[in-house]
PDB file of N, CA and C in Angstrom:
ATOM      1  N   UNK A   1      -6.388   3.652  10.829  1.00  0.00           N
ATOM      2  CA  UNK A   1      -5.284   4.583  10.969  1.00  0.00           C
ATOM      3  C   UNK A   1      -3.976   3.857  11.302  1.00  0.00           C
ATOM      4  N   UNK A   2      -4.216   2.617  11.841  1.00  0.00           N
ATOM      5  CA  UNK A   2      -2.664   1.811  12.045  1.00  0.00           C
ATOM      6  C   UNK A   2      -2.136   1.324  10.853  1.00  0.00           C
ATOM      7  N   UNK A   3      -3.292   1.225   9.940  1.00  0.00           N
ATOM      8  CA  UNK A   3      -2.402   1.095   8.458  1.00  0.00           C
ATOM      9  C   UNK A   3      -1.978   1.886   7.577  1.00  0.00           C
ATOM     10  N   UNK A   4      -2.630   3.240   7.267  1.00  0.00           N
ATOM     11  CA  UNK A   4      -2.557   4.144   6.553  1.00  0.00           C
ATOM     12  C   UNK A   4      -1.805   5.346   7.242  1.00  0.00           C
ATOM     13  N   UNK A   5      -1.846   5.508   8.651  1.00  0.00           N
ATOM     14  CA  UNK A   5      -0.633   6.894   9.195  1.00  0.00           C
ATOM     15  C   UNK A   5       1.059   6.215   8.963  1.00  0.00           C
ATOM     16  N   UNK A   6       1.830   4.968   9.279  1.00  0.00           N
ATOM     17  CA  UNK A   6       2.461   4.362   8.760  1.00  0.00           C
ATOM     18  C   UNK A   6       2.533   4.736   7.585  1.00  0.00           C
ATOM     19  N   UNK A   7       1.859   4.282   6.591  1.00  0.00           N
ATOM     20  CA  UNK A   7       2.295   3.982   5.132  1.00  0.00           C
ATOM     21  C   UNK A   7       2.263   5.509   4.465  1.00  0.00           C
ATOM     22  N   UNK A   8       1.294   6.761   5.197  1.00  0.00           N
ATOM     23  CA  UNK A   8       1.426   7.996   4.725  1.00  0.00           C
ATOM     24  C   UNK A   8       3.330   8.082   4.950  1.00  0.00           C
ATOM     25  N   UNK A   9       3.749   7.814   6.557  1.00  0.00           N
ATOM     26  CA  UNK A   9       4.834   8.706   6.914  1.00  0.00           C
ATOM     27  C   UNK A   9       5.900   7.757   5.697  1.00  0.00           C
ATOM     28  N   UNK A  10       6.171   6.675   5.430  1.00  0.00           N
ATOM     29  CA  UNK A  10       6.732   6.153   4.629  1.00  0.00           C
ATOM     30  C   UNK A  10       6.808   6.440   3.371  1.00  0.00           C
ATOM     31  N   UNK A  11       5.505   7.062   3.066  1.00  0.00           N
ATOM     32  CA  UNK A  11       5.768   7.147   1.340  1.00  0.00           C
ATOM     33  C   UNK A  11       6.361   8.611   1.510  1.00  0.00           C
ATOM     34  N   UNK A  12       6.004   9.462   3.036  1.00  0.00           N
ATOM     35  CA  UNK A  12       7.089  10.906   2.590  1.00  0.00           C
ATOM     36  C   UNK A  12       7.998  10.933   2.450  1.00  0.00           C
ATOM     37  N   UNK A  13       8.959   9.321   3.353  1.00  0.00           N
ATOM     38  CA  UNK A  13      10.431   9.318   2.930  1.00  0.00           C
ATOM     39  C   UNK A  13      10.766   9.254   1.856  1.00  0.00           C
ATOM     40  N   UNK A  14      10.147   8.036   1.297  1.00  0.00           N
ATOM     41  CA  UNK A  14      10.349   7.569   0.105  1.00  0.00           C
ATOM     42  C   UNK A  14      10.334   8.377  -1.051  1.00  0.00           C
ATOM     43  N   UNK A  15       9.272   9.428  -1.002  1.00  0.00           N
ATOM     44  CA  UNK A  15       9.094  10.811  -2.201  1.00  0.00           C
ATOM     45  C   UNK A  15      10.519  11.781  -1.783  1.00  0.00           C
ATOM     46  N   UNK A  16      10.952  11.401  -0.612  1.00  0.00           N
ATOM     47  CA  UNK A  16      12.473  12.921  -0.206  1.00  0.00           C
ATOM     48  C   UNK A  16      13.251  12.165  -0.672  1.00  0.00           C
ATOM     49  N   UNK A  17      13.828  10.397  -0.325  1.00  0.00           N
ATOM     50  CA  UNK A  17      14.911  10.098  -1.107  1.00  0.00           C
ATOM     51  C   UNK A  17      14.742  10.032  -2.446  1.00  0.00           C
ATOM     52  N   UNK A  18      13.648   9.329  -2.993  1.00  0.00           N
ATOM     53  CA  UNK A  18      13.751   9.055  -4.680  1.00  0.00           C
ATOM     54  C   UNK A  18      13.885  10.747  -5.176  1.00  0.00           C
ATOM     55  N   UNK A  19      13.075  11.484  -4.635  1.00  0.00           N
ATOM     56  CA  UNK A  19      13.192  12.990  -6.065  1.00  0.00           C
ATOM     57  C   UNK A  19      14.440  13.413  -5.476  1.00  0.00           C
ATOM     58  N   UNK A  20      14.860  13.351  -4.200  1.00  0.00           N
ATOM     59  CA  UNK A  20      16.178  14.030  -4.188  1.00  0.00           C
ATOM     60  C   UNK A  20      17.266  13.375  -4.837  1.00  0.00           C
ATOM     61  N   UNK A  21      17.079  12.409  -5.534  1.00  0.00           N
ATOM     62  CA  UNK A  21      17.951  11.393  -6.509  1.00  0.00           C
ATOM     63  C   UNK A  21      17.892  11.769  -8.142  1.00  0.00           C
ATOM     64  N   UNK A  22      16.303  11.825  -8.222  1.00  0.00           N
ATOM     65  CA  UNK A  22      15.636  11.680  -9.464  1.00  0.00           C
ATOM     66  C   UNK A  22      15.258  13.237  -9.923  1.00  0.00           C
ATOM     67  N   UNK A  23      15.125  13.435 -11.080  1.00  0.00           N
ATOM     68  CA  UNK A  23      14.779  14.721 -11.395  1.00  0.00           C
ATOM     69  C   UNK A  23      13.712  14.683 -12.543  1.00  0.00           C
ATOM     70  N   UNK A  24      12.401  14.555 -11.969  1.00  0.00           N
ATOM     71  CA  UNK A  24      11.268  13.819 -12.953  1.00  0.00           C
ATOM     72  C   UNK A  24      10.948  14.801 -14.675  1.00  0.00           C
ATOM     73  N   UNK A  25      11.687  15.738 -14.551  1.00  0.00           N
ATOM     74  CA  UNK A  25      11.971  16.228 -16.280  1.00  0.00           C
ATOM     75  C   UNK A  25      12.989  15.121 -16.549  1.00  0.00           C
ATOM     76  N   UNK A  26      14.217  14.342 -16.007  1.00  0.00           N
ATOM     77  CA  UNK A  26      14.493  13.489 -16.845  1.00  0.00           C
ATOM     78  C   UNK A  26      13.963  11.865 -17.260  1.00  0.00           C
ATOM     79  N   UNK A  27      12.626  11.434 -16.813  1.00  0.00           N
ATOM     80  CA  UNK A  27      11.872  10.746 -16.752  1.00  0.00           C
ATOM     81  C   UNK A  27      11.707  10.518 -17.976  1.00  0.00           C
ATOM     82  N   UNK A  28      11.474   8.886 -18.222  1.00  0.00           N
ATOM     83  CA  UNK A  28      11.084   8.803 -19.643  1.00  0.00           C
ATOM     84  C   UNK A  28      10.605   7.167 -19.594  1.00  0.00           C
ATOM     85  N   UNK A  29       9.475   7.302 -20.318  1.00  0.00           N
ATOM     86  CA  UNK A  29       8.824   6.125 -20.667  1.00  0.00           C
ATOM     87  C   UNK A  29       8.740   5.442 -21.927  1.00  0.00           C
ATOM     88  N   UNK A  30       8.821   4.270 -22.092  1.00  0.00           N
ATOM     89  CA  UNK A  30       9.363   3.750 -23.141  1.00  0.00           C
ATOM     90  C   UNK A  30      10.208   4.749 -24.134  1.00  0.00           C
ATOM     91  N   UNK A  31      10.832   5.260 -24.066  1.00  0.00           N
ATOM     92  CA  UNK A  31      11.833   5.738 -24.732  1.00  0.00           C
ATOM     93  C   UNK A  31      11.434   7.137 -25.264  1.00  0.00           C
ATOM     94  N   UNK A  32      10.460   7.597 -24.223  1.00  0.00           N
ATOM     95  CA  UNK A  32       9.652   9.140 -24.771  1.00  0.00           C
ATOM     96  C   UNK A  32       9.474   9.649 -22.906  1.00  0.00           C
ATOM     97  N   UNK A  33       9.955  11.047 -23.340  1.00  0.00           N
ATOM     98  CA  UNK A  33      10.037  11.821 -22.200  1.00  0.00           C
ATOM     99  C   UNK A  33       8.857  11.885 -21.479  1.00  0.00           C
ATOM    100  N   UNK A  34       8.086  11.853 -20.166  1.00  0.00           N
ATOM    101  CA  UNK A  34       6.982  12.311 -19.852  1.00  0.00           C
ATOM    102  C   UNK A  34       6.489  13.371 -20.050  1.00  0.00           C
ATOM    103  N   UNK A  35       5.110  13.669 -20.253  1.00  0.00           N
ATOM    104  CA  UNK A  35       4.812  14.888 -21.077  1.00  0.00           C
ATOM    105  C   UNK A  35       3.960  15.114 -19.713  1.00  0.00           C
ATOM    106  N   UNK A  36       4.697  15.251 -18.360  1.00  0.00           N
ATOM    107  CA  UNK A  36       3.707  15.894 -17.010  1.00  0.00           C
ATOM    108  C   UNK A  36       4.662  17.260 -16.886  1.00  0.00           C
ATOM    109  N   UNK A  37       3.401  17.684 -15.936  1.00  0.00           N
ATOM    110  CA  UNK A  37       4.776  18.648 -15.372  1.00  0.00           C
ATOM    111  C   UNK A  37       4.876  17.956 -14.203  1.00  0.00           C
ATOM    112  N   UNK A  38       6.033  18.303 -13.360  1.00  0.00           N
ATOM    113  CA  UNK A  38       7.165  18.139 -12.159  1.00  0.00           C
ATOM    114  C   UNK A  38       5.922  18.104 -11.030  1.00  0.00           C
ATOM    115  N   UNK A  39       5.678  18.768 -10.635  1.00  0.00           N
ATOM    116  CA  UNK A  39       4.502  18.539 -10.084  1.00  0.00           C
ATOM    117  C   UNK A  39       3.955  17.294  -9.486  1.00  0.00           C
ATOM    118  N   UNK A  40       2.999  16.891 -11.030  1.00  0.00           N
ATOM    119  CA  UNK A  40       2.239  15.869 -11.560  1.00  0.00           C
ATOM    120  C   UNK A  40       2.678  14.588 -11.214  1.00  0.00           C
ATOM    121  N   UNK A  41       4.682  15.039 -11.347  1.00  0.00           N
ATOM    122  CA  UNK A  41       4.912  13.814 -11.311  1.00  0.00           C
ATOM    123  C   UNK A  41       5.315  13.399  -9.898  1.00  0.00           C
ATOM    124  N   UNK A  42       5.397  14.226  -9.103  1.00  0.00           N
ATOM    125  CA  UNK A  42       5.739  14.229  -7.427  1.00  0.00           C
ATOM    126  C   UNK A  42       4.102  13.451  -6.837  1.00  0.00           C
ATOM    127  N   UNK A  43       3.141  14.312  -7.446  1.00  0.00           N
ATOM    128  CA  UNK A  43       1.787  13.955  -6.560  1.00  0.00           C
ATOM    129  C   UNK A  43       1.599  12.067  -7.584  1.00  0.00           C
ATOM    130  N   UNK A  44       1.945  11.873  -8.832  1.00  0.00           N
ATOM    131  CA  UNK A  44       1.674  10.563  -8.666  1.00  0.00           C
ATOM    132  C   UNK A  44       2.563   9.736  -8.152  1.00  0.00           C
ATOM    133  N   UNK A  45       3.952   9.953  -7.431  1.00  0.00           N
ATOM    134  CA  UNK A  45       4.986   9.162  -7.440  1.00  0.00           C
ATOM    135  C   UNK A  45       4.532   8.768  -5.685  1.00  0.00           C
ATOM    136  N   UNK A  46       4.384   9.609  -5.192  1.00  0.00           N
ATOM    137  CA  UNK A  46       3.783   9.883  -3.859  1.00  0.00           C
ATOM    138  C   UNK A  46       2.424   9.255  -3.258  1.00  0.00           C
ATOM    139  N   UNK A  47       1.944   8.503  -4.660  1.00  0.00           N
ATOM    140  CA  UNK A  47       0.479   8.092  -4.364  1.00  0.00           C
ATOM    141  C   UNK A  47       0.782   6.370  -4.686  1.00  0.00           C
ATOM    142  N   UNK A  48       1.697   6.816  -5.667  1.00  0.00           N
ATOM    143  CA  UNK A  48       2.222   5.080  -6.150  1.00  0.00           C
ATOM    144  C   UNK A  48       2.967   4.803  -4.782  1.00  0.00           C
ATOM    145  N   UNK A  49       3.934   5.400  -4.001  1.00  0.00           N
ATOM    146  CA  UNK A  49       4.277   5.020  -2.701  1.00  0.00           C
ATOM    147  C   UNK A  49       3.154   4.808  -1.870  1.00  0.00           C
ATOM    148  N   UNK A  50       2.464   5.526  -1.902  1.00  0.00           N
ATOM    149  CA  UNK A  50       1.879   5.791  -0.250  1.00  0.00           C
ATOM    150  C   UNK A  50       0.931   3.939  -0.786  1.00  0.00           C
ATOM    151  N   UNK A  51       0.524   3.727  -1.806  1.00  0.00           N
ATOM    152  CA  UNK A  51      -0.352   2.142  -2.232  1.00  0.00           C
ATOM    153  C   UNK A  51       0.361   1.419  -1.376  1.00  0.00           C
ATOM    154  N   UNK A  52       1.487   1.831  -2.060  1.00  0.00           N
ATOM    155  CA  UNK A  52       2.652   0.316  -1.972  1.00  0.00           C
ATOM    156  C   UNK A  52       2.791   0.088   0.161  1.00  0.00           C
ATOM    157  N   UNK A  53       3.208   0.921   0.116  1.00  0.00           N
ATOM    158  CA  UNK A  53       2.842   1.083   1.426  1.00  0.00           C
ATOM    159  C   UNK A  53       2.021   0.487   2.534  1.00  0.00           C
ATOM    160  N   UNK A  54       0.945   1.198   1.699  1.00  0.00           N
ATOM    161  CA  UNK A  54      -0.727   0.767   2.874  1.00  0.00           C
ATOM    162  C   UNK A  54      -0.903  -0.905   2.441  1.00  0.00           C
ATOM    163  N   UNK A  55      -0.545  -1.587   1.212  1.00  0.00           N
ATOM    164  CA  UNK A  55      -0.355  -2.853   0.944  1.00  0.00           C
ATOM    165  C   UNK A  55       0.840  -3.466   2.046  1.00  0.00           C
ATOM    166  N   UNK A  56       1.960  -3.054   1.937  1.00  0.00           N
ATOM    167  CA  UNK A  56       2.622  -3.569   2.901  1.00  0.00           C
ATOM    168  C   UNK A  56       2.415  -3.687   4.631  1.00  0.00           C
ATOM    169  N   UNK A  57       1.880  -2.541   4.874  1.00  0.00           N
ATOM    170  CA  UNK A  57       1.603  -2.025   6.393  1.00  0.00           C
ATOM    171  C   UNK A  57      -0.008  -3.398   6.772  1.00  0.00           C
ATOM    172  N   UNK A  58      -0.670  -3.518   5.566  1.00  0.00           N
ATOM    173  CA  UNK A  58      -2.239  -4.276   5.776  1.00  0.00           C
ATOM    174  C   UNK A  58      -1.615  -5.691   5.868  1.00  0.00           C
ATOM    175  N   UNK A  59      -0.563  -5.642   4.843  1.00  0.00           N
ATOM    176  CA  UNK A  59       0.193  -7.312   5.195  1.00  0.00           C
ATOM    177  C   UNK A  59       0.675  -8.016   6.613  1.00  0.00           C
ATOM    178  N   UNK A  60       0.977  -6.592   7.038  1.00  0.00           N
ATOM    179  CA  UNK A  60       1.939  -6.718   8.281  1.00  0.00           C
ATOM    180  C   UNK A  60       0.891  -7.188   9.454  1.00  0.00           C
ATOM    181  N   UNK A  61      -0.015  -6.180   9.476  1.00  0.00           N
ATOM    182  CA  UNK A  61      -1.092  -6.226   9.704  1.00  0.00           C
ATOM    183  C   UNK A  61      -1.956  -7.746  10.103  1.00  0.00           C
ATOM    184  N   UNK A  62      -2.156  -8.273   8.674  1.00  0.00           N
ATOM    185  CA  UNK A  62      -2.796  -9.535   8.306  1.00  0.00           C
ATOM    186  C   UNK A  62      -1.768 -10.888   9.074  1.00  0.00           C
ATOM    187  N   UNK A  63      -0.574 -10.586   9.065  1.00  0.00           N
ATOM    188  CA  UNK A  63       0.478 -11.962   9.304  1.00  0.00           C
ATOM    189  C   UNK A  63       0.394 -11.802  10.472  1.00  0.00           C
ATOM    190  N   UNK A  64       0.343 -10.154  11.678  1.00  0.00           N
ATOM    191  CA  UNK A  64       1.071 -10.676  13.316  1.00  0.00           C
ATOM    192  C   UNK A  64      -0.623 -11.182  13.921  1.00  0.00           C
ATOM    193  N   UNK A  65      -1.748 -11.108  12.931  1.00  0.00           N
ATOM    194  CA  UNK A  65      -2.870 -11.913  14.178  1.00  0.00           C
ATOM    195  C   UNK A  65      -2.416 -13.352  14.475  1.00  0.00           C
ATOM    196  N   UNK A  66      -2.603 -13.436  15.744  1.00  0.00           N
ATOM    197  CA  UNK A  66      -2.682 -14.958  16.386  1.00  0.00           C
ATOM    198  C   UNK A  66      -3.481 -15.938  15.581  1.00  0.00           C
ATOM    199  N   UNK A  67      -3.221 -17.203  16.244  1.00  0.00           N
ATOM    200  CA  UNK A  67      -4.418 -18.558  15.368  1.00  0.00           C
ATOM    201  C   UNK A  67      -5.709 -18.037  16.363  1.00  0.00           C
ATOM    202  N   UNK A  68      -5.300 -17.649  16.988  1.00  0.00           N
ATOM    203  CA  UNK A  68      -6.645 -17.283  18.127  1.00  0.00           C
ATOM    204  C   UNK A  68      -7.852 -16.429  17.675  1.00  0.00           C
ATOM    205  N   UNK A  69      -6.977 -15.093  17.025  1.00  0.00           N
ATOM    206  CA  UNK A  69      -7.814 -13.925  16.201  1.00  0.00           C
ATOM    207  C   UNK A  69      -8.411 -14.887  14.998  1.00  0.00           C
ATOM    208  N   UNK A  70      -7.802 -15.241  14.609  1.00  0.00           N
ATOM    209  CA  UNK A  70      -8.254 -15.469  13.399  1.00  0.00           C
ATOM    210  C   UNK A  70      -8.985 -17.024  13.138  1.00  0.00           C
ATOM    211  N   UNK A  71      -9.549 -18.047  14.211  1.00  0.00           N
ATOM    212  CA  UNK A  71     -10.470 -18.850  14.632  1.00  0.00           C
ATOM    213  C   UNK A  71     -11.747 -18.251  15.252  1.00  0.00           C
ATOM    214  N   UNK A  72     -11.396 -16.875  15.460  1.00  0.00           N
ATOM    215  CA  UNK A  72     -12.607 -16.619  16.165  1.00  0.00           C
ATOM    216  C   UNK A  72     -13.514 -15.794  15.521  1.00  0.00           C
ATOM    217  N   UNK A  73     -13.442 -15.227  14.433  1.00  0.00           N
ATOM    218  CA  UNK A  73     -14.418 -14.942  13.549  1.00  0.00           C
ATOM    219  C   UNK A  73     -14.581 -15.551  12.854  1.00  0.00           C
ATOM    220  N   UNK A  74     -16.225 -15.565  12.405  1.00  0.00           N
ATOM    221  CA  UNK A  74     -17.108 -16.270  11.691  1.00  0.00           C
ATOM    222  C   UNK A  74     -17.036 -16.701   9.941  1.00  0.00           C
ATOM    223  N   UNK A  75     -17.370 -17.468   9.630  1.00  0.00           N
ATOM    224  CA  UNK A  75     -16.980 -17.849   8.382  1.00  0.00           C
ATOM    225  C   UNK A  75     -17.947 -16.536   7.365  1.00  0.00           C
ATOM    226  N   UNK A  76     -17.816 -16.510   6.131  1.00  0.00           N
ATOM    227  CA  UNK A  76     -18.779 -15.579   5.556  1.00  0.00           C
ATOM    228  C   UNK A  76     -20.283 -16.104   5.343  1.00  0.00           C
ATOM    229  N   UNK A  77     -21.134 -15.386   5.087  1.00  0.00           N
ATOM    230  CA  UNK A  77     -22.599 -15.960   4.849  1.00  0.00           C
ATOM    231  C   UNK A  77     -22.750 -16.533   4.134  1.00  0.00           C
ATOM    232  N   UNK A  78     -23.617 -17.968   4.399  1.00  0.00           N
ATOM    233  CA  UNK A  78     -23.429 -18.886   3.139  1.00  0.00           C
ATOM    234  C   UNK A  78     -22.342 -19.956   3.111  1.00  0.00           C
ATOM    235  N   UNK A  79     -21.632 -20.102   4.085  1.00  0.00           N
ATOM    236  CA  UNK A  79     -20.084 -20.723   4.051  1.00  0.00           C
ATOM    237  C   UNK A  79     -20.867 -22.096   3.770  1.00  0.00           C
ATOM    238  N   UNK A  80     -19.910 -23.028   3.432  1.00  0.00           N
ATOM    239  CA  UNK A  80     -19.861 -24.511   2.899  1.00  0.00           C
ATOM    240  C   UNK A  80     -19.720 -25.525   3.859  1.00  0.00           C
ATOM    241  N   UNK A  81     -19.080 -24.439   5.317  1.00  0.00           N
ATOM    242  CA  UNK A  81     -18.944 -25.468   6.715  1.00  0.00           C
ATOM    243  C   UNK A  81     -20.056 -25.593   7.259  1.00  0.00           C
ATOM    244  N   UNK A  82     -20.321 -26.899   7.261  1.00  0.00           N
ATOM    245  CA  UNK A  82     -21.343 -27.272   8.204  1.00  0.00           C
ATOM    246  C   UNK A  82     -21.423 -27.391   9.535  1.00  0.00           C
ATOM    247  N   UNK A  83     -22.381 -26.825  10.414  1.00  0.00           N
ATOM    248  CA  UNK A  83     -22.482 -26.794  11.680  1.00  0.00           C
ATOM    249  C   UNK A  83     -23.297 -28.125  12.508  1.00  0.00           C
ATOM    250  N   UNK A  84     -22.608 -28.555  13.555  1.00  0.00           N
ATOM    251  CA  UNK A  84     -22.932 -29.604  14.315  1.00  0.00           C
ATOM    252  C   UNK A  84     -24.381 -29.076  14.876  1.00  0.00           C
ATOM    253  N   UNK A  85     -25.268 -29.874  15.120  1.00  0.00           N
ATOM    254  CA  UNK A  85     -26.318 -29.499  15.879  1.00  0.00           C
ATOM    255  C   UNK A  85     -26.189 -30.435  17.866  1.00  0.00           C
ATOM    256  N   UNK A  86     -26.970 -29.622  18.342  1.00  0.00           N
ATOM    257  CA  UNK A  86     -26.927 -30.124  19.715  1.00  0.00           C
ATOM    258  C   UNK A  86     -25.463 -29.964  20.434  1.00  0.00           C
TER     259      UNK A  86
END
């Protein structure tokens, strides 16, 4: 939830400024109008944010652990590091 309540409240901004800019009947892809309705195109624009988002928020995420956090879990099963004995 520390990554995804973030990146939900972000992509709502992001869906109020872009459509209050954009008016997705004038949308057009390669040089042909979208054939959604308005709608369609709010719930995918809103989902393409909210990704972009939960990618950014997991980044953020991933960069503030310490060298500490991240020495102290275990390599995956099978790892290639060899362990000292005794």
């Amino acid at each position: 939830m520390a990554i995804a309540w973030p990146a939900f409240l972000a992509a709502c901004l992001l869906e109020f400024l872009v459509f209050a800019l954009v008016d997705p009947a004038d949308l057009h892809l390669a040089g042909h109008a979208l054939a959604l309705p308005r709608q369609a195109v709010y719930a995918l624009g809103f989902f393409g944010f909210w990704i972009v988002a939960v990618v950014c928020s997991a980044t953020t995420a991933l960069l503030m652990r310490t060298p500490a956090q991240v020495n102290e879990q275990p390599g995956p099963a099978g790892s290639w590091e060899v362990k000292e004995e005794g």
